[in-house]
Protein backbone atom coordinates (compact mmCIF):
# COMPACT_ATOMS: atom_id res chain seq x y z
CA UNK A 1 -33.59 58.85 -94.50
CA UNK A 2 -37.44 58.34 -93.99
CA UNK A 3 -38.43 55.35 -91.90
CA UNK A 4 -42.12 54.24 -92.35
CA UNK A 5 -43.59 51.67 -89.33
CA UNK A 6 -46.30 50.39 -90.85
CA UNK A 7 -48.49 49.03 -87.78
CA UNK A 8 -51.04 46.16 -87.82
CA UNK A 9 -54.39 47.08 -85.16
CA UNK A 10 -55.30 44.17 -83.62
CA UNK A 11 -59.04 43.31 -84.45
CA UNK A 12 -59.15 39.93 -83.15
CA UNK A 13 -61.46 39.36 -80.42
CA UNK A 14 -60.54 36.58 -77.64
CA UNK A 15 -62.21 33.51 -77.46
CA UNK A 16 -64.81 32.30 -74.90
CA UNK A 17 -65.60 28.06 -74.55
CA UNK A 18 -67.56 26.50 -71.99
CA UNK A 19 -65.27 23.67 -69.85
CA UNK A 20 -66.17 20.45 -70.39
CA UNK A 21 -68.29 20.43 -67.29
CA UNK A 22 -69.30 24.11 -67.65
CA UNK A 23 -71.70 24.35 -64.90
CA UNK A 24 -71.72 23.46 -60.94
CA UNK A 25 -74.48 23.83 -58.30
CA UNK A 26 -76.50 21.17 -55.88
CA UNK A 27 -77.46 18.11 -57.72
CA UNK A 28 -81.29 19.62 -57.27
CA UNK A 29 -83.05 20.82 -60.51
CA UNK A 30 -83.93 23.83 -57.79
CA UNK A 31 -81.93 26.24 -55.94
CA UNK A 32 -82.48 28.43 -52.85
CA UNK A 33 -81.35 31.10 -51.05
CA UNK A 34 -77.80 30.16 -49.79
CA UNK A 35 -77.05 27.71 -52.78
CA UNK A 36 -73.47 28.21 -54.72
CA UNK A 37 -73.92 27.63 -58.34
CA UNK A 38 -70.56 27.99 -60.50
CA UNK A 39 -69.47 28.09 -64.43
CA UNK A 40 -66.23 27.02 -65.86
CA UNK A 41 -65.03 28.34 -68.90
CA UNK A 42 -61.73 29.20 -71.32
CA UNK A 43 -60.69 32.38 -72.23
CA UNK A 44 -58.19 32.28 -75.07
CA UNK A 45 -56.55 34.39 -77.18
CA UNK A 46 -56.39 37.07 -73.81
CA UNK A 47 -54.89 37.48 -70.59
CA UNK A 48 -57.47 39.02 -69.04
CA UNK A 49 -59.96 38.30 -66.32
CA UNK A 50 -63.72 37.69 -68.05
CA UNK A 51 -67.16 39.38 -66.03
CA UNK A 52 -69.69 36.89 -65.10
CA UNK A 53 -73.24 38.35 -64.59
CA UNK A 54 -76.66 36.86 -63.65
CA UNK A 55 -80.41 37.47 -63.82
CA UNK A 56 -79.99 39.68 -66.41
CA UNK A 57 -77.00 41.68 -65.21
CA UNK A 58 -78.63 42.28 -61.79
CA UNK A 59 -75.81 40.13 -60.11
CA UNK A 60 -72.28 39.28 -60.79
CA UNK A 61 -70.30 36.23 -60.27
CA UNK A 62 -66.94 35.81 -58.87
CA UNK A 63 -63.77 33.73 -59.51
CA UNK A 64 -60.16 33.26 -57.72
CA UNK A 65 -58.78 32.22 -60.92
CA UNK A 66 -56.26 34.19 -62.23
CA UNK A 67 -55.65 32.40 -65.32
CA UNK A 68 -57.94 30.62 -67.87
CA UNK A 69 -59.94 27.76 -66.90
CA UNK A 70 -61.86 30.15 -64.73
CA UNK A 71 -64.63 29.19 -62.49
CA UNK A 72 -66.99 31.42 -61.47
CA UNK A 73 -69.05 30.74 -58.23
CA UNK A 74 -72.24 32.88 -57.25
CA UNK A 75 -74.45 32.52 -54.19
CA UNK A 76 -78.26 32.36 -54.44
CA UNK A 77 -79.40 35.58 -52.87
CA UNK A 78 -83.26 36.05 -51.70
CA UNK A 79 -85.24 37.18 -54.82
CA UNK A 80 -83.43 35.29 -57.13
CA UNK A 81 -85.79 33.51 -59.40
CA UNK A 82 -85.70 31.98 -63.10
CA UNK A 83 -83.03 30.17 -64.80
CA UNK A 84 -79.38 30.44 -63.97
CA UNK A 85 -78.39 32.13 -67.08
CA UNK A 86 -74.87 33.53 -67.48
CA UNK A 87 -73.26 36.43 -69.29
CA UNK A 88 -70.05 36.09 -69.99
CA UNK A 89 -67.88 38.77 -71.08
CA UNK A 90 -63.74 39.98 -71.68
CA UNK A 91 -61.87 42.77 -73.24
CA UNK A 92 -58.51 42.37 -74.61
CA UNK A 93 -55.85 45.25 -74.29
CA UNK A 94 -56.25 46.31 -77.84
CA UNK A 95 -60.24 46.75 -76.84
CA UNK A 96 -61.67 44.09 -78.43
CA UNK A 97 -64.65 42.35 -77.03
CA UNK A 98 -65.87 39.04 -76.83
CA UNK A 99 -69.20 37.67 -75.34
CA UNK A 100 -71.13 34.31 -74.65
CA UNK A 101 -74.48 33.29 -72.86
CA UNK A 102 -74.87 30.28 -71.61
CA UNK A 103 -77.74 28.90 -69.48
CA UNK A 104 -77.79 25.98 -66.86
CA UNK A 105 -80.89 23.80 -67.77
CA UNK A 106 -80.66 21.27 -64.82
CA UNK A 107 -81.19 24.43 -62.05
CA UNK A 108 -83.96 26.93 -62.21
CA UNK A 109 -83.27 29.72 -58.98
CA UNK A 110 -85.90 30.25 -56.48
CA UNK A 111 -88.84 28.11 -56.87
């Protein structure tokens, strides 16, 4: 007898949402050298552990979490300058990919 397994690939990415207070920092619109600024945010559909970068990749955020809400805290570094813009991104086991940008508009880095 001839058993067929017929085998679904997952092609479902996991989802990415902001927390309802998605970003943290000093109540100034600036930030300076030394300054944490942090993002909250749900991962769904995924057990994994999302990558946090900043300033256009150059830096990387970090979080404690281990499980969705994550926050991700990063500390101003010398040189930093612009807007605090995050990207966000997680891979599932089956490989699939799922990314989001988000940008802090109350605090701009370095001036």
């Amino acid at each position: 007898m001839l058993l067929l397994l017929l085998l679904k690939a997952d092609s479902t990415p996991p989802e990415l949402a902001l927390g309802s207070v998605p970003f943290g920092g000093p109540s100034s619109s600036y930030v300076r050298a030394g300054d944490v600024v942090s993002l909250r945010l749900i991962v769904s559909g995924s057990d994994c552990q999302p990558t946090v970068k900043l300033f256009n990749g150059a830096r990387a955020a970090a979080t404690l979490s281990q499980a969705s809400p994550f926050v991700f805290s990063y500390q101003i570094q010398e040189g930093d300058t612009g807007s605090i813009a995050y990207e966000v991104s997680v891979q599932d086991a089956a490989g699939n990919v799922a990314r989001l940008s988000a940008t802090d508009s109350l605090r701009t880095a370095g001036i």
